[in-house]
Protein backbone atom coordinates (compact mmCIF):
# COMPACT_ATOMS: atom_id res chain seq x y z
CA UNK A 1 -3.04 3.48 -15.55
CA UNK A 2 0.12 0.88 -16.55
CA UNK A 3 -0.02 -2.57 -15.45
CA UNK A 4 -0.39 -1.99 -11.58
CA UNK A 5 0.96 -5.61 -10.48
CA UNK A 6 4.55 -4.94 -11.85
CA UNK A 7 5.28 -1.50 -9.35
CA UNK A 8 3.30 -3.46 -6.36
CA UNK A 9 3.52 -7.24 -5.65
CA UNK A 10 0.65 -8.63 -4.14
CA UNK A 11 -1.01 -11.69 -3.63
CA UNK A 12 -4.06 -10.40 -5.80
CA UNK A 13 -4.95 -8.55 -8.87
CA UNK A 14 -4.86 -5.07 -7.98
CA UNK A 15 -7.70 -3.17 -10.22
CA UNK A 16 -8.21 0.63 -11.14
CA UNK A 17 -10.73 2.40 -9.51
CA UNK A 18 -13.04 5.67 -9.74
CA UNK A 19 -11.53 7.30 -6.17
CA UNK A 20 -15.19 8.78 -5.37
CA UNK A 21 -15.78 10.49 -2.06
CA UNK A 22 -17.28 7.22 -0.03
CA UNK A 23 -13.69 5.76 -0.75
CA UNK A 24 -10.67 6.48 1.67
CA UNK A 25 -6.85 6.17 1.08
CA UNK A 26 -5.04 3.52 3.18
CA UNK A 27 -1.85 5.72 3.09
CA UNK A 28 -2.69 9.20 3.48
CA UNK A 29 -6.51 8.77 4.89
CA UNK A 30 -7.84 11.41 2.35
CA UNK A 31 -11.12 10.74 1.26
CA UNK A 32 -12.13 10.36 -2.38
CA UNK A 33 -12.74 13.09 -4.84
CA UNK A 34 -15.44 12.71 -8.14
CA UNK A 35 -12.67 12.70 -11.08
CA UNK A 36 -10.06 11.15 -8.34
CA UNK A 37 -8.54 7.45 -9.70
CA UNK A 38 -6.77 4.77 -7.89
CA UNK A 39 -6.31 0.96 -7.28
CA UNK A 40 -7.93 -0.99 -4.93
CA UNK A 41 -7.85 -4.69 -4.19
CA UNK A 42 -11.31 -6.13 -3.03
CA UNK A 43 -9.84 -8.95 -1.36
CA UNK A 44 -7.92 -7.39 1.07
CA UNK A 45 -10.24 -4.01 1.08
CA UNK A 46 -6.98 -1.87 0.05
CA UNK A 47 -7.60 1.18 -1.72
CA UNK A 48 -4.71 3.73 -2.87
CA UNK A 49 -5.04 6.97 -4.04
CA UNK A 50 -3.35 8.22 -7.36
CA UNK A 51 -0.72 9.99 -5.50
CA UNK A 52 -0.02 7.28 -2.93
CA UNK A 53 0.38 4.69 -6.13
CA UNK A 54 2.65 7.15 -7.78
CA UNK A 55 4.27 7.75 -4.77
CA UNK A 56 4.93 3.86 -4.06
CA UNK A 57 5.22 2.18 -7.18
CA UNK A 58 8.57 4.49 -7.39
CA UNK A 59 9.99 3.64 -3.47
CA UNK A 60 13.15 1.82 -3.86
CA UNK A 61 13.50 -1.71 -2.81
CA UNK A 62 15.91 -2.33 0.19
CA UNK A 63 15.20 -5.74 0.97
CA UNK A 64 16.32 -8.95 -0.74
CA UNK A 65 12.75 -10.48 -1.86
CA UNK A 66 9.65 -9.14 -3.30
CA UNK A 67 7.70 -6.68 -0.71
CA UNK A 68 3.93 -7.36 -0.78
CA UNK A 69 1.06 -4.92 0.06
CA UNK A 70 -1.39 -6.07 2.87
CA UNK A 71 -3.18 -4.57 5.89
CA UNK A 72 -2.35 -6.30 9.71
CA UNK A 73 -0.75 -5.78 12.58
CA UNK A 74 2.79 -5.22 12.40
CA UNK A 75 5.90 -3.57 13.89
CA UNK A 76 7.77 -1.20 11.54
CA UNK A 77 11.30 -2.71 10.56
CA UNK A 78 12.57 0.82 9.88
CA UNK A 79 10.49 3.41 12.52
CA UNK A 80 9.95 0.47 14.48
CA UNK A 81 6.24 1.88 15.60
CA UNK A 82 3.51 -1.02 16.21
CA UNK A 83 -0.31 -0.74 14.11
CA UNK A 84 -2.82 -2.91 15.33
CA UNK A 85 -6.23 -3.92 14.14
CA UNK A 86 -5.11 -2.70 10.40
CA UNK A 87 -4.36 0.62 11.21
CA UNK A 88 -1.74 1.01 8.74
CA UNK A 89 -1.08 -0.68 5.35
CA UNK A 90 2.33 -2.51 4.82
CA UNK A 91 4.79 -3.81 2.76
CA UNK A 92 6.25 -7.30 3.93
CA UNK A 93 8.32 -10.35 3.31
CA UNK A 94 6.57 -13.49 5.34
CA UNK A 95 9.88 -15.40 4.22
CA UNK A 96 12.37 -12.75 6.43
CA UNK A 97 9.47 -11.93 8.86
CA UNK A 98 9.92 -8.27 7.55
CA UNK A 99 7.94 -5.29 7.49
CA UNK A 100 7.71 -1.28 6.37
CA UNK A 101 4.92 0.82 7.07
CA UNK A 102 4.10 2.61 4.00
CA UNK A 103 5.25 6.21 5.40
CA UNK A 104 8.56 4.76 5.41
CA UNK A 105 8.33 3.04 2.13
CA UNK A 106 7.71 5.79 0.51
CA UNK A 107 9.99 7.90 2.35
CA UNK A 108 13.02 5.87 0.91
């Protein structure tokens, strides 16, 4: 895998990871498979599967700033729906107080 910090900021270093089966994709919820890879970032217990990375790392950019990659409650900027108690992972800008769930960043 390329340098995974330059398609997703975030406040940490994302690492690569061996997707195995006890590990579960914050985007699409699939579980793990034995040759499956993706990134994860221990501090913030975000894991990604290959296809969710690819998937994001190529979403275009519609805000002014950076986006970052976290998990909290939020409302959706673009669907406007509301996750609670880290239900879904987001990109955000605490500067603009703005948020995209990642079904709609990657949908763009």
């Amino acid at each position: 895998m390329q340098s995974i910090n330059q398609y997703i900021p975030h406040k940490h270093i994302l690492a690569p990871i061996k997707f195995h089966s006890g590990v579960i994709c914050n985007i699409c919820f699939r579980q793990g498979g034995p040759d499956q890879t993706g990134i994860s970032c221990p501090s913030c217990n975000i894991d990604l599967c290959e296809a969710c990375y690819y998937q994001l790392k190529c979403a275009h950019n519609r805000h002014c700033h950076k986006l970052y990659l976290s998990l909290g409650d939020f409302t959706c900027n673009l669907c406007k729906r509301k996750f609670k108690d880290n239900q879904g992972t987001r990109r955000y800008c605490q500067k603009c107080d703005y948020y995209e769930c990642m079904e709609c960043s990657i949908k763009m």
